[in-house]
PDB file of N, CA and C in Angstrom:
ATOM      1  N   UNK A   1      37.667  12.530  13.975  1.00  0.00           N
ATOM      2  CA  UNK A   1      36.974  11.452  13.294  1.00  0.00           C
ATOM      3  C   UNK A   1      38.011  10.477  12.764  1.00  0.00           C
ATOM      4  N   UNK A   2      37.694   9.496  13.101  1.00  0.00           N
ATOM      5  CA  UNK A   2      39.033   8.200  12.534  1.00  0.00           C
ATOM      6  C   UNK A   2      39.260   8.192  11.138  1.00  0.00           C
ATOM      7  N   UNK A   3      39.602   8.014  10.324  1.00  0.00           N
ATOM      8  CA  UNK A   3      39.623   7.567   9.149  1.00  0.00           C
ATOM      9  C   UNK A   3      39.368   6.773   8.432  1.00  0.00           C
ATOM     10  N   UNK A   4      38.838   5.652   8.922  1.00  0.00           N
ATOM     11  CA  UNK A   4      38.170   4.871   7.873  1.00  0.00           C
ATOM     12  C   UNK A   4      36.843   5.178   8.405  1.00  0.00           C
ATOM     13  N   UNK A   5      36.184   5.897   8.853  1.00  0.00           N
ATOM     14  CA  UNK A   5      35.046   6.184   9.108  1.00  0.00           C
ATOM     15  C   UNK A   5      34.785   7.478   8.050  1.00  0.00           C
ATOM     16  N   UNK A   6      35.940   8.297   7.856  1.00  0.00           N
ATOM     17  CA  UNK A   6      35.729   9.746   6.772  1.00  0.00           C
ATOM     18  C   UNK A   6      36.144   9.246   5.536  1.00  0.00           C
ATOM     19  N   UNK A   7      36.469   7.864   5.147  1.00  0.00           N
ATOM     20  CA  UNK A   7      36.551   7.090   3.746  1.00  0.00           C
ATOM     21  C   UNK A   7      36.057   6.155   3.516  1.00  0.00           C
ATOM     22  N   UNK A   8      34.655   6.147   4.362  1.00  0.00           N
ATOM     23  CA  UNK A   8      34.007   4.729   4.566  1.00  0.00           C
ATOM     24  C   UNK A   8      33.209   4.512   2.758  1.00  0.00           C
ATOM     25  N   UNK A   9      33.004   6.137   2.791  1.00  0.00           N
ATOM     26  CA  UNK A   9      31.821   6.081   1.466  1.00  0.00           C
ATOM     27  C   UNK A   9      32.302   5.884   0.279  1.00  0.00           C
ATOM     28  N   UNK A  10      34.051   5.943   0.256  1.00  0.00           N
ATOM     29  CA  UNK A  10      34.367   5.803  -0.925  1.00  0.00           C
ATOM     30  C   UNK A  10      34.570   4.609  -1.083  1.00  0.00           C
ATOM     31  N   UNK A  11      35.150   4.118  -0.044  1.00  0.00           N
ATOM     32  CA  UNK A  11      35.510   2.511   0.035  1.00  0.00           C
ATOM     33  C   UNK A  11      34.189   1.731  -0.060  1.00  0.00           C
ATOM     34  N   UNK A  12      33.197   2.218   0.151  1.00  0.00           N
ATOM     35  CA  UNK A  12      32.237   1.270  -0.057  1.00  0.00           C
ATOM     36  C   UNK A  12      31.741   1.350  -1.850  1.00  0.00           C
ATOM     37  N   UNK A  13      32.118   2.531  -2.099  1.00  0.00           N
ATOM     38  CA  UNK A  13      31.553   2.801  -3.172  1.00  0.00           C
ATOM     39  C   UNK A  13      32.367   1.807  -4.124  1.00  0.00           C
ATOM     40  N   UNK A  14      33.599   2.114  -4.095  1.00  0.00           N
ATOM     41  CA  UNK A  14      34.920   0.911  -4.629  1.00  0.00           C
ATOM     42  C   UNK A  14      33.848  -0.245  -4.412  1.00  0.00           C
ATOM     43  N   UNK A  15      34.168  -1.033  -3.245  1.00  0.00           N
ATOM     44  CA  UNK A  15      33.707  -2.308  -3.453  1.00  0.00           C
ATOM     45  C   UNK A  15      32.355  -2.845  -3.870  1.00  0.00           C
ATOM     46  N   UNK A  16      31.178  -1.476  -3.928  1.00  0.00           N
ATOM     47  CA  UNK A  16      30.561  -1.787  -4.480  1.00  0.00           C
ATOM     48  C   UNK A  16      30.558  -1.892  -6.065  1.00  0.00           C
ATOM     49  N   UNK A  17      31.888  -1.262  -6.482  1.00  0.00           N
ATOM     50  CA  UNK A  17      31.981  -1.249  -7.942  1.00  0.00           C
ATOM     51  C   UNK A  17      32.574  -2.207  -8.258  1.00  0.00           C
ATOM     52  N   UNK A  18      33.366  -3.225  -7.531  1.00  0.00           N
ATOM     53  CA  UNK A  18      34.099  -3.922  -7.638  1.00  0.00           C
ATOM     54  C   UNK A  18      33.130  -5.574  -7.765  1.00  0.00           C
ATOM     55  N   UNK A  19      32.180  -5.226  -6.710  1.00  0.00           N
ATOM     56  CA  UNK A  19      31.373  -6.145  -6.574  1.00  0.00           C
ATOM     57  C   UNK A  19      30.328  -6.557  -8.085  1.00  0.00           C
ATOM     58  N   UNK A  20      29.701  -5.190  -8.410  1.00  0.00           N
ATOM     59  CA  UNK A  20      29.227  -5.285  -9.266  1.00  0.00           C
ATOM     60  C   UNK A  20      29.893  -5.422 -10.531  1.00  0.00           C
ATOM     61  N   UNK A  21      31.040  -5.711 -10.785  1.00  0.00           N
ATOM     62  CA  UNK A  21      31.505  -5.812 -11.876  1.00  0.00           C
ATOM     63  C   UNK A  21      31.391  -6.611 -13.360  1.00  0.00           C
ATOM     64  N   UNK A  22      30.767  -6.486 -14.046  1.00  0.00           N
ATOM     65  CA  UNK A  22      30.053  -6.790 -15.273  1.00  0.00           C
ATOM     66  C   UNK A  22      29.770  -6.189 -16.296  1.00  0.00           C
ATOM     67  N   UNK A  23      29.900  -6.943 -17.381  1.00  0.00           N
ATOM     68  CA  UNK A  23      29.784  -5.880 -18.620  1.00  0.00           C
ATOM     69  C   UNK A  23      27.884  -6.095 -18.831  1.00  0.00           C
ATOM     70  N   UNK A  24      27.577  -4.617 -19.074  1.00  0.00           N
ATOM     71  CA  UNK A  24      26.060  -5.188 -19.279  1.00  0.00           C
ATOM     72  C   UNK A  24      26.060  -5.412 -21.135  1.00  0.00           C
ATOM     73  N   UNK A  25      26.885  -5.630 -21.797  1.00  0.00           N
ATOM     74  CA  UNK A  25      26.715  -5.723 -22.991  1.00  0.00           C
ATOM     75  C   UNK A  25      27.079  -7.560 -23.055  1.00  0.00           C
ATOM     76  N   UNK A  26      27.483  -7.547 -22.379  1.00  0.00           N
ATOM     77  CA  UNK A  26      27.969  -9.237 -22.167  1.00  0.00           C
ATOM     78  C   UNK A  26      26.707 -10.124 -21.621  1.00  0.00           C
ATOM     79  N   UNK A  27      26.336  -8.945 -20.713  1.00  0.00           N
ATOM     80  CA  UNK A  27      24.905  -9.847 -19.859  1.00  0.00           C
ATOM     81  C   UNK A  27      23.947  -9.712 -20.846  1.00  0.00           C
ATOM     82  N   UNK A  28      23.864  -8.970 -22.076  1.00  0.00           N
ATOM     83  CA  UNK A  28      22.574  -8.780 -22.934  1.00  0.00           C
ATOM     84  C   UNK A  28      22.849 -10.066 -23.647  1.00  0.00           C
ATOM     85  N   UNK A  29      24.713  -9.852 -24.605  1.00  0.00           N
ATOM     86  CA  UNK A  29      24.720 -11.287 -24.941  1.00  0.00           C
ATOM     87  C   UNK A  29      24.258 -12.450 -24.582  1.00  0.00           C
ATOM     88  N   UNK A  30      25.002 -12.718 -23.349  1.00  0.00           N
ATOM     89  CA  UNK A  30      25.177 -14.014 -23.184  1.00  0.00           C
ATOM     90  C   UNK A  30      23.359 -14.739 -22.354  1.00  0.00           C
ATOM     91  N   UNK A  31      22.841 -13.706 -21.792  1.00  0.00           N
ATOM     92  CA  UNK A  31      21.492 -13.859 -21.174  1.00  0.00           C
ATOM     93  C   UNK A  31      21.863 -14.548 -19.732  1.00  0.00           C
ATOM     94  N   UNK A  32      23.498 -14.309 -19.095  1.00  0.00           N
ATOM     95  CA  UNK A  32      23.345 -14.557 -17.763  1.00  0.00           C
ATOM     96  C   UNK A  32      23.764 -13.173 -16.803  1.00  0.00           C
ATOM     97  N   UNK A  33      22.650 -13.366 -15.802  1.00  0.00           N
ATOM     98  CA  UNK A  33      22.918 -12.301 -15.084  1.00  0.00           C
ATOM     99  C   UNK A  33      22.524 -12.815 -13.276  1.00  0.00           C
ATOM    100  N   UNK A  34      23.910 -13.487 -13.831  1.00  0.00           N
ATOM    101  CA  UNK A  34      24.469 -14.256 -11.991  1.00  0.00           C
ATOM    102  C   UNK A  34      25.060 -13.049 -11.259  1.00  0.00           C
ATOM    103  N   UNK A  35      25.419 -12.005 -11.775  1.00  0.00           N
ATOM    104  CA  UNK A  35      26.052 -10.969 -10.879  1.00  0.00           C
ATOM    105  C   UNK A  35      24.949 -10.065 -10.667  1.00  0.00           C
ATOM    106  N   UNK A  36      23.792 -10.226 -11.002  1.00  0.00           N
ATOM    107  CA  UNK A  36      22.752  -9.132 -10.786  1.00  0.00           C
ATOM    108  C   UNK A  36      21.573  -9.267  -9.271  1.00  0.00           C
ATOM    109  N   UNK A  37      21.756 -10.600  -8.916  1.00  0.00           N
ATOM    110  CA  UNK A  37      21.575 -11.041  -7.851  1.00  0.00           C
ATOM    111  C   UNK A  37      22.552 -10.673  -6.322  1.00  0.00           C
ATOM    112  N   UNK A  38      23.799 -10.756  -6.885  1.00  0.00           N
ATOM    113  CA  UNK A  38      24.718 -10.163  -5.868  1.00  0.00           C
ATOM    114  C   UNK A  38      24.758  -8.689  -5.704  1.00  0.00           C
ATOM    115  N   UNK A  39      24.759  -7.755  -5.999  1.00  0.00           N
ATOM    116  CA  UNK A  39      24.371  -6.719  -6.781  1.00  0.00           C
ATOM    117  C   UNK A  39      22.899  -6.111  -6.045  1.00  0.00           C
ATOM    118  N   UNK A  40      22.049  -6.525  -6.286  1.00  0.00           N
ATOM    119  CA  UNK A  40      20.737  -6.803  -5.562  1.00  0.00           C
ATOM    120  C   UNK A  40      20.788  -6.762  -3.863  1.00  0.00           C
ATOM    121  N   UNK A  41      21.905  -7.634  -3.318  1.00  0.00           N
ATOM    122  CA  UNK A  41      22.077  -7.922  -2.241  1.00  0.00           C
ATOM    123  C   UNK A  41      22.907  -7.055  -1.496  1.00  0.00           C
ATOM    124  N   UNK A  42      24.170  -6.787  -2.076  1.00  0.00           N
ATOM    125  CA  UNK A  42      24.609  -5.038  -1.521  1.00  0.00           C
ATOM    126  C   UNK A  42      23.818  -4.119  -1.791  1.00  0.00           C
ATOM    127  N   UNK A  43      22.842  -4.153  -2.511  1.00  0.00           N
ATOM    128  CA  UNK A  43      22.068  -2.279  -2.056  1.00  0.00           C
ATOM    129  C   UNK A  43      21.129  -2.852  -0.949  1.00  0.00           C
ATOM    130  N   UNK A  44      20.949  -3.789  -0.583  1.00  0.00           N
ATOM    131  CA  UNK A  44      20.025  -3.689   0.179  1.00  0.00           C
ATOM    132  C   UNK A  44      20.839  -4.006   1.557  1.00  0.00           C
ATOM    133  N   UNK A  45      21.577  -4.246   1.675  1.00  0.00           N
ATOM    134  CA  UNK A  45      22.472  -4.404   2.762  1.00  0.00           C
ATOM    135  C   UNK A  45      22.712  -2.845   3.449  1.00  0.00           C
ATOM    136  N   UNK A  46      23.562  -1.921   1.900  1.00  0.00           N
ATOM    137  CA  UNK A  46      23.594  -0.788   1.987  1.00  0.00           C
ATOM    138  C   UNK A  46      22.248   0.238   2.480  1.00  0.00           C
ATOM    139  N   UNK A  47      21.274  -0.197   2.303  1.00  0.00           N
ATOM    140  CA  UNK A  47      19.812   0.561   2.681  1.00  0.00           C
ATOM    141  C   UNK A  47      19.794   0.092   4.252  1.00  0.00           C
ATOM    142  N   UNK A  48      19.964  -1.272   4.820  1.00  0.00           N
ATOM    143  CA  UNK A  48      19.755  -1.626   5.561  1.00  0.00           C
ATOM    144  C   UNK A  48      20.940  -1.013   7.069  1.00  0.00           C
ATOM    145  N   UNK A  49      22.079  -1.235   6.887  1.00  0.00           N
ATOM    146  CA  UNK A  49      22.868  -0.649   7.515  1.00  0.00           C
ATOM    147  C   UNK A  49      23.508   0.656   7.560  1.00  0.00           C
ATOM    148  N   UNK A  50      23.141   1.172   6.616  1.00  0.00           N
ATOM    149  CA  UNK A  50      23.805   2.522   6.802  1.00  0.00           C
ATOM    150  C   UNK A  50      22.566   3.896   6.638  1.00  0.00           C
ATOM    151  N   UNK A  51      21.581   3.318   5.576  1.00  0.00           N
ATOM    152  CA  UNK A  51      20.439   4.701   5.254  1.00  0.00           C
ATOM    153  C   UNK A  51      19.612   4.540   6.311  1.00  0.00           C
ATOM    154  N   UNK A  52      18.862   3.557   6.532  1.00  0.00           N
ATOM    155  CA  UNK A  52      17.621   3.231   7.490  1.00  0.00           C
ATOM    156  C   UNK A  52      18.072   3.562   8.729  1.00  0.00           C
ATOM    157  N   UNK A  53      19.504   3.441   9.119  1.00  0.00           N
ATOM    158  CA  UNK A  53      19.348   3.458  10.791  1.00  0.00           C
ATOM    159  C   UNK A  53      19.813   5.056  10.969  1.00  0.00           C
ATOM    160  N   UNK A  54      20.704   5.557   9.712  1.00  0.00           N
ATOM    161  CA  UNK A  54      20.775   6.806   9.522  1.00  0.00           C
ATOM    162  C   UNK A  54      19.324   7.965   9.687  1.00  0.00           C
ATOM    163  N   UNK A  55      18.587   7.409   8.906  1.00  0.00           N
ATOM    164  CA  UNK A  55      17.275   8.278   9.074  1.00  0.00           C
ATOM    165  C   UNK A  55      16.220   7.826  10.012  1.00  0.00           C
ATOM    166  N   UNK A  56      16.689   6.857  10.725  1.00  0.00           N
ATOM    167  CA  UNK A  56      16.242   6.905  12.430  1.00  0.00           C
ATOM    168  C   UNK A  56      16.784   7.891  12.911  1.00  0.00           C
ATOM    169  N   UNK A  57      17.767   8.151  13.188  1.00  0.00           N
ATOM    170  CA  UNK A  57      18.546   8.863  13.937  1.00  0.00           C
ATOM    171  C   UNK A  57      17.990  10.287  13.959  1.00  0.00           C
ATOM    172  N   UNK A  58      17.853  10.125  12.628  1.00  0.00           N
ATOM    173  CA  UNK A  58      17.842  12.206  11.998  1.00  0.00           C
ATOM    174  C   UNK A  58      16.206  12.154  12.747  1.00  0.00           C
ATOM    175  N   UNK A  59      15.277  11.161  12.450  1.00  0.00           N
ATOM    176  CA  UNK A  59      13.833  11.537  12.580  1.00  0.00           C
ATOM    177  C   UNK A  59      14.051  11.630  14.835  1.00  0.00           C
ATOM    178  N   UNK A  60      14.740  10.851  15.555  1.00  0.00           N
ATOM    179  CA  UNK A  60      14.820  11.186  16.661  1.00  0.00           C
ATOM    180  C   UNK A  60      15.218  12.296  17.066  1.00  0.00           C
ATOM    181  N   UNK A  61      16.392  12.831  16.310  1.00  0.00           N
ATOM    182  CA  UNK A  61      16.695  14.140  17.053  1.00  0.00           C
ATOM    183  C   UNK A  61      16.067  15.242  16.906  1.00  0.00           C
ATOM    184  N   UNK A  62      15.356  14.830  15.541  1.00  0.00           N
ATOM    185  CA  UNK A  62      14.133  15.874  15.270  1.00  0.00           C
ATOM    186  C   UNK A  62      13.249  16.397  16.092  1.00  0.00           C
ATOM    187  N   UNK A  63      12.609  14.756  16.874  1.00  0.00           N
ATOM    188  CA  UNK A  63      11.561  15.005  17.709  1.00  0.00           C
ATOM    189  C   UNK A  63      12.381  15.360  19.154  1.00  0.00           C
ATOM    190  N   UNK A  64      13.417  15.266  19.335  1.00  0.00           N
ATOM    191  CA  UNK A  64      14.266  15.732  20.430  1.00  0.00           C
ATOM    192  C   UNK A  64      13.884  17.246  20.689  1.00  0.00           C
ATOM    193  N   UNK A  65      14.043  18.250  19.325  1.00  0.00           N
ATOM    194  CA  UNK A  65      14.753  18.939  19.211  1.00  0.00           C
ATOM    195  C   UNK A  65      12.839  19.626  19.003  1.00  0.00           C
ATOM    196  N   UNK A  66      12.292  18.969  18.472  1.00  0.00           N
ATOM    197  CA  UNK A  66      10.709  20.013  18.535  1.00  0.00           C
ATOM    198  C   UNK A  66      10.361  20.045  20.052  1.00  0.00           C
ATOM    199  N   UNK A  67      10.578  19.466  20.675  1.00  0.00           N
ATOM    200  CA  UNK A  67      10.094  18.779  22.065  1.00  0.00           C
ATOM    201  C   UNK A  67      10.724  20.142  23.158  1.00  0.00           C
ATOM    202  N   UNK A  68      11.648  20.656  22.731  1.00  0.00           N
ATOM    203  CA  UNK A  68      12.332  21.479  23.335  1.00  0.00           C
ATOM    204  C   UNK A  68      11.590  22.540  24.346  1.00  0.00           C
ATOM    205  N   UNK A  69      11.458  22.986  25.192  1.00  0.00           N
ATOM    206  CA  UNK A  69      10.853  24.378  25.787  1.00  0.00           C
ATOM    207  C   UNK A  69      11.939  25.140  27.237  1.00  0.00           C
ATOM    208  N   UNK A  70      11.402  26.287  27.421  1.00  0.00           N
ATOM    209  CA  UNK A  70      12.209  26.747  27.610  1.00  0.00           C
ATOM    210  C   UNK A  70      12.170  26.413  29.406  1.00  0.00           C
ATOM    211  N   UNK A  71      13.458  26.486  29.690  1.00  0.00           N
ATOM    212  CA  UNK A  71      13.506  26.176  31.442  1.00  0.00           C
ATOM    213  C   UNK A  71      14.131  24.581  31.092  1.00  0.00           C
ATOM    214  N   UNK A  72      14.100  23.743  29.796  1.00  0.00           N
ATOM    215  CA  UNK A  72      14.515  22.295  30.131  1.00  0.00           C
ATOM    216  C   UNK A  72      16.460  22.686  29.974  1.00  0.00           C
ATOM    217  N   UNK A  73      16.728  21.585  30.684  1.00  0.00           N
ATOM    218  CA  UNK A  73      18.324  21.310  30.959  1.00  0.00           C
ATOM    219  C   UNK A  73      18.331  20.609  29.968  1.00  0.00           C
ATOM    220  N   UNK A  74      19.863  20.805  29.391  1.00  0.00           N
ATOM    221  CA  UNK A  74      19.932  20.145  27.943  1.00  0.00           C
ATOM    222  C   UNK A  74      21.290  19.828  28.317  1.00  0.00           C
ATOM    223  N   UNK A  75      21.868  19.079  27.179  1.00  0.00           N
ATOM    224  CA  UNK A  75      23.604  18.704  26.980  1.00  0.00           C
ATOM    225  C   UNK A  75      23.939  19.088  25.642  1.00  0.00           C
ATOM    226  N   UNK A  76      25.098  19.413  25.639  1.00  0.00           N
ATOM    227  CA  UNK A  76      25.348  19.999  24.454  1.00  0.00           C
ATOM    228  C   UNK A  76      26.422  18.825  23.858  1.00  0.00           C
ATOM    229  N   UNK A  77      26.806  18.837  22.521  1.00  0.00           N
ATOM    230  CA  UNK A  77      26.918  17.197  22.092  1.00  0.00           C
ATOM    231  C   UNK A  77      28.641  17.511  22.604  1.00  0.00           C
ATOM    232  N   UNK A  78      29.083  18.634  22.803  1.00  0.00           N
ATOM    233  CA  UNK A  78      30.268  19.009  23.325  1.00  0.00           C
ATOM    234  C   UNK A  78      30.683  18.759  25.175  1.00  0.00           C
ATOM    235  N   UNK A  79      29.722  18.582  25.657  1.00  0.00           N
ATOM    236  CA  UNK A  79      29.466  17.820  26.815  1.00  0.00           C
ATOM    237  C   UNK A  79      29.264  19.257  27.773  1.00  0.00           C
ATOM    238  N   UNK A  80      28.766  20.431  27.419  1.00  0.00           N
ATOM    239  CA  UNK A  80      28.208  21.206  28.209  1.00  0.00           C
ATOM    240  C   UNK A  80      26.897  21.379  28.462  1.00  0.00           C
ATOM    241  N   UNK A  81      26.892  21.453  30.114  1.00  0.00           N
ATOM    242  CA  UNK A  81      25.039  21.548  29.849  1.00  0.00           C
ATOM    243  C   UNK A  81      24.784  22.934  30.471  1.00  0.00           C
ATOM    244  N   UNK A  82      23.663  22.964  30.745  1.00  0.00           N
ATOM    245  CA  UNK A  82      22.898  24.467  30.567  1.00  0.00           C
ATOM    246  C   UNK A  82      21.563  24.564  30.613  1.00  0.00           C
ATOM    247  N   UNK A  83      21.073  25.635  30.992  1.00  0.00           N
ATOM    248  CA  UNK A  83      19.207  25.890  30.739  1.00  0.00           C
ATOM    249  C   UNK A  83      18.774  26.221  29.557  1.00  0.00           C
ATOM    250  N   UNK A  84      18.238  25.986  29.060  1.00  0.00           N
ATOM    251  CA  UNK A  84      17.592  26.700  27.933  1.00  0.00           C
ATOM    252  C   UNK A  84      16.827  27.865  27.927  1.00  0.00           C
ATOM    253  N   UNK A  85      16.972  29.092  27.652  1.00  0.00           N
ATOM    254  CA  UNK A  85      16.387  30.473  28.001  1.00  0.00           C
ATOM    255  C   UNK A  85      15.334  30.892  26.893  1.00  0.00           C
ATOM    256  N   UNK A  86      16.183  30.343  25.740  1.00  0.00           N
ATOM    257  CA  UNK A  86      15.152  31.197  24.641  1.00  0.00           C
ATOM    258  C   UNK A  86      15.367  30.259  23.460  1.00  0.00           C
ATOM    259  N   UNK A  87      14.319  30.144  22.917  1.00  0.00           N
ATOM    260  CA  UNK A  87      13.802  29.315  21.494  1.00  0.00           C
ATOM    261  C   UNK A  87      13.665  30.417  20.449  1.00  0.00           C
ATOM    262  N   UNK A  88      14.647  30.348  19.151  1.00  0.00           N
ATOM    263  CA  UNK A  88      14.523  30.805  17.585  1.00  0.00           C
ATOM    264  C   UNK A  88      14.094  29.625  17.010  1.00  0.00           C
ATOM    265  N   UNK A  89      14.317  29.950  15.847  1.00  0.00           N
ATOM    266  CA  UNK A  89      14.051  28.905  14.595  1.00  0.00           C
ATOM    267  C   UNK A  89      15.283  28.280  14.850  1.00  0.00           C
ATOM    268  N   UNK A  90      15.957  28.799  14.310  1.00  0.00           N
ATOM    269  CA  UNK A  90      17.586  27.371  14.112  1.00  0.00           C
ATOM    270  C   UNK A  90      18.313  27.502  15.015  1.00  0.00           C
ATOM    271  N   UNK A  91      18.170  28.428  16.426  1.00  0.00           N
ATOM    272  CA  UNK A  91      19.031  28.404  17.454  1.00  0.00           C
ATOM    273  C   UNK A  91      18.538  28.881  18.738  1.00  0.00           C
ATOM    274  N   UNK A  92      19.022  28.650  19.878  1.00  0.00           N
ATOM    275  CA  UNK A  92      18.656  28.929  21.112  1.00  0.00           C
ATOM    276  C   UNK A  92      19.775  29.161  22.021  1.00  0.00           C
ATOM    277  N   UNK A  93      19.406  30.176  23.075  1.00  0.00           N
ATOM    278  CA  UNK A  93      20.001  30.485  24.310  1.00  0.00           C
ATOM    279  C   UNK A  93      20.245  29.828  25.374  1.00  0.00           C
ATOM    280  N   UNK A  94      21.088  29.152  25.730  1.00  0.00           N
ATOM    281  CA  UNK A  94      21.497  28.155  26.746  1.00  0.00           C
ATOM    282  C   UNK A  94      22.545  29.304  27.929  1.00  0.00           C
ATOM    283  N   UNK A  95      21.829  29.247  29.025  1.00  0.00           N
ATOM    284  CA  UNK A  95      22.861  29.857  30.372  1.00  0.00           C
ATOM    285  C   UNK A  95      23.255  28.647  30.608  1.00  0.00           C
ATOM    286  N   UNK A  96      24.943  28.851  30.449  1.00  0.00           N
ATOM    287  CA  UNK A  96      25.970  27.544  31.352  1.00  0.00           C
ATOM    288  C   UNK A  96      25.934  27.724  32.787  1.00  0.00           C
ATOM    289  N   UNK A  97      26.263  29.187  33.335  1.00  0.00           N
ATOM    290  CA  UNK A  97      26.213  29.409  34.269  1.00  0.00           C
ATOM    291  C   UNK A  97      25.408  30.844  34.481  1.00  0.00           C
ATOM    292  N   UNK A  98      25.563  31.237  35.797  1.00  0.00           N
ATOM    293  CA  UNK A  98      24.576  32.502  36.232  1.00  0.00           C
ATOM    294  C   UNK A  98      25.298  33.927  35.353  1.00  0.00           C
ATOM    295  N   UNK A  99      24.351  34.306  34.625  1.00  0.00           N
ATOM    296  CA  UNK A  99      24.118  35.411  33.446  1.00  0.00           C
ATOM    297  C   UNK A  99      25.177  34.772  32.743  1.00  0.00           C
ATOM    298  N   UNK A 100      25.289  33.948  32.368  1.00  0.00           N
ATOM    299  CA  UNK A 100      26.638  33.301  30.896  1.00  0.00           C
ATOM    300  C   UNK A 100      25.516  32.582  29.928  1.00  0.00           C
ATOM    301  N   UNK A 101      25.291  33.281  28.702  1.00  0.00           N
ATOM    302  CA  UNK A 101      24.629  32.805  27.380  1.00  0.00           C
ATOM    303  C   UNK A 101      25.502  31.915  26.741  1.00  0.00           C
ATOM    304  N   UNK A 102      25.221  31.265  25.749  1.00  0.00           N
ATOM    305  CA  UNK A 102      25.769  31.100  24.859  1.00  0.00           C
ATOM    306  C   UNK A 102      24.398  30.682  23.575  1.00  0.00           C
ATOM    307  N   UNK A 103      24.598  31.256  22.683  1.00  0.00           N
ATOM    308  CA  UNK A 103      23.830  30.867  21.555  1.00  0.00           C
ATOM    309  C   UNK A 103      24.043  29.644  20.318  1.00  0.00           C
ATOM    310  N   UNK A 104      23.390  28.745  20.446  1.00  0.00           N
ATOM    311  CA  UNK A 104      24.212  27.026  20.032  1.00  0.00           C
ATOM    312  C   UNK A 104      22.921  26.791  18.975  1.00  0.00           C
ATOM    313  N   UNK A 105      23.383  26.125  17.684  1.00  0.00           N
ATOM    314  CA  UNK A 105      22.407  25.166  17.123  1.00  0.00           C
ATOM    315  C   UNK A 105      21.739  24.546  17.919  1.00  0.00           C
ATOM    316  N   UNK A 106      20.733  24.330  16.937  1.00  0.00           N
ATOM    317  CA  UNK A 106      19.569  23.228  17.555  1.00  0.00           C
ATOM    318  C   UNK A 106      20.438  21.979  17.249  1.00  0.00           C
ATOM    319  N   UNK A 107      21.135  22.057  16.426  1.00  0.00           N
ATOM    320  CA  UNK A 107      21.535  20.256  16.220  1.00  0.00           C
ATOM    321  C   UNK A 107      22.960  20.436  16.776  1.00  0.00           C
ATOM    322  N   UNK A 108      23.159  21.025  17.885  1.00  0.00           N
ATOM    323  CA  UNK A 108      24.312  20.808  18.671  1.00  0.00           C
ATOM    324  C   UNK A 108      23.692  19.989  20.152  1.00  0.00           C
ATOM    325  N   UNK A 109      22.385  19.749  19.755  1.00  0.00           N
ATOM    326  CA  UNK A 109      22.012  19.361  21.164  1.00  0.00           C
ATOM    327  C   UNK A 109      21.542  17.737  21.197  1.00  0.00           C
ATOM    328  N   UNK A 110      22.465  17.343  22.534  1.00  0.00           N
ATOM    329  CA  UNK A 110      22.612  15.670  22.594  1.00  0.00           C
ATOM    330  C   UNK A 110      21.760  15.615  23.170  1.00  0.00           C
ATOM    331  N   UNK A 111      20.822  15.866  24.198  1.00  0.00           N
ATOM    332  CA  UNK A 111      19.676  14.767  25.448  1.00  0.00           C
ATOM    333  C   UNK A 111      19.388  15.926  26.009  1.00  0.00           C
ATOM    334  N   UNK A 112      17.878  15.609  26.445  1.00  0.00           N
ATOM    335  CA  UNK A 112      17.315  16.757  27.240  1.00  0.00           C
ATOM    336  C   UNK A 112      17.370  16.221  28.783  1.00  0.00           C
ATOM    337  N   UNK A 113      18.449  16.749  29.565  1.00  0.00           N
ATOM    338  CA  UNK A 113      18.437  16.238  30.802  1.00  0.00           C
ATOM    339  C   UNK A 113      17.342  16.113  31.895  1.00  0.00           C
ATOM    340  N   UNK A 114      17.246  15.265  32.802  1.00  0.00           N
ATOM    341  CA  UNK A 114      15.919  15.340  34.153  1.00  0.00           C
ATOM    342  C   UNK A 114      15.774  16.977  34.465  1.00  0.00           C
ATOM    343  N   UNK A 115      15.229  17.070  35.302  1.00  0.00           N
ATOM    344  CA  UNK A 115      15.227  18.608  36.005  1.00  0.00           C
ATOM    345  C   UNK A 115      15.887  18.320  37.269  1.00  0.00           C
ATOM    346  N   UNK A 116      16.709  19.558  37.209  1.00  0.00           N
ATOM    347  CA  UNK A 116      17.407  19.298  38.494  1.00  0.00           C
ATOM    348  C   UNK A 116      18.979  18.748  38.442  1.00  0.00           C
ATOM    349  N   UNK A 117      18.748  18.393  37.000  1.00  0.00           N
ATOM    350  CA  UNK A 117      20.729  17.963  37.088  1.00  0.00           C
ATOM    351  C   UNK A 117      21.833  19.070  36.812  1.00  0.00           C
ATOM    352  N   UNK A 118      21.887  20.074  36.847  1.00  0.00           N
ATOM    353  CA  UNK A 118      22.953  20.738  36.943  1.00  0.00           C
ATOM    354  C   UNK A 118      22.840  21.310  38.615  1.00  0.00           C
ATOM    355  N   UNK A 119      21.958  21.172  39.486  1.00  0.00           N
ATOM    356  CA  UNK A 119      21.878  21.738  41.022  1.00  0.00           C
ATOM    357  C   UNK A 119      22.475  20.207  41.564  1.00  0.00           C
ATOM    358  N   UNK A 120      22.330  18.862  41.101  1.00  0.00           N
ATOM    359  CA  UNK A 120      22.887  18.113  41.614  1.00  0.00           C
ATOM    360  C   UNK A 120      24.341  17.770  40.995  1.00  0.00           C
ATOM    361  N   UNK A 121      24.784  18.246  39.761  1.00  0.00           N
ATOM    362  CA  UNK A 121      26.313  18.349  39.344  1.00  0.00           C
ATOM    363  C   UNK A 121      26.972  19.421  40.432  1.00  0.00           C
ATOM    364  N   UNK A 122      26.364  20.408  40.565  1.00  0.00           N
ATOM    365  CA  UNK A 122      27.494  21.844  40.945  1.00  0.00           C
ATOM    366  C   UNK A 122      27.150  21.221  42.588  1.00  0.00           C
ATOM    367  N   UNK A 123      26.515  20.112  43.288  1.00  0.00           N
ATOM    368  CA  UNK A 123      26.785  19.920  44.635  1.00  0.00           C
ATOM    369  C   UNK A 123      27.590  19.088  44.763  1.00  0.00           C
TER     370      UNK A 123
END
């Protein structure tokens, strides 16, 4: 993972503190609250780009991942694919190859492949 991607949250958090910077005892004084408008405009920026498309994501793989049955070809987010043999609650049986299991999270799984794509990979 790059690094400003694994310090994105602090750095945002900084500049959102930075952004918002104001005394609210000053804003009671003085009765201006020109920074509360800006302020206003990063959380919603923040809702907009980072939470909302975030909990798209989570609600797709969800339905990815209910959708599941057994016999579908899957990818694994590690770039292995496989059959799916057997459905648990939080995990399932994927054959990579003939009698080879492996037992993987449900949220290790990227795309439920066509039928038929690992007989047209191994040709």
């Amino acid at each position: 993972m790059n690094s400003y991607v694994k310090y994105f949250p602090i750095i945002l958090a900084t500049e959102l503190a930075q952004a918002a910077n104001f005394d609210f005892a000053e804003v009671a004084s003085n009765g201006s609250l020109s920074s509360l408008p800006m302020l206003v405009v990063f959380i919603v920026l923040v809702y907009f780009m980072i939470i909302r498309p975030q909990t798209e994501a989570n609600k797709r793989h969800k339905k990815l991942v209910d959708s599941l049955k057994v016999k579908n070809e899957i990818k694994l987010t590690c770039g292995i694919i496989g059959t799916v043999k057997d459905i648990h609650e939080q995990y399932l049986s994927v054959e990579i190859a003939e009698n080879v299991f492996l037992t993987v999270d449900k949220n290790a799984i990227s795309k439920i492949l066509p039928q038929n794509t690992i007989e047209q990979v191994k040709s």
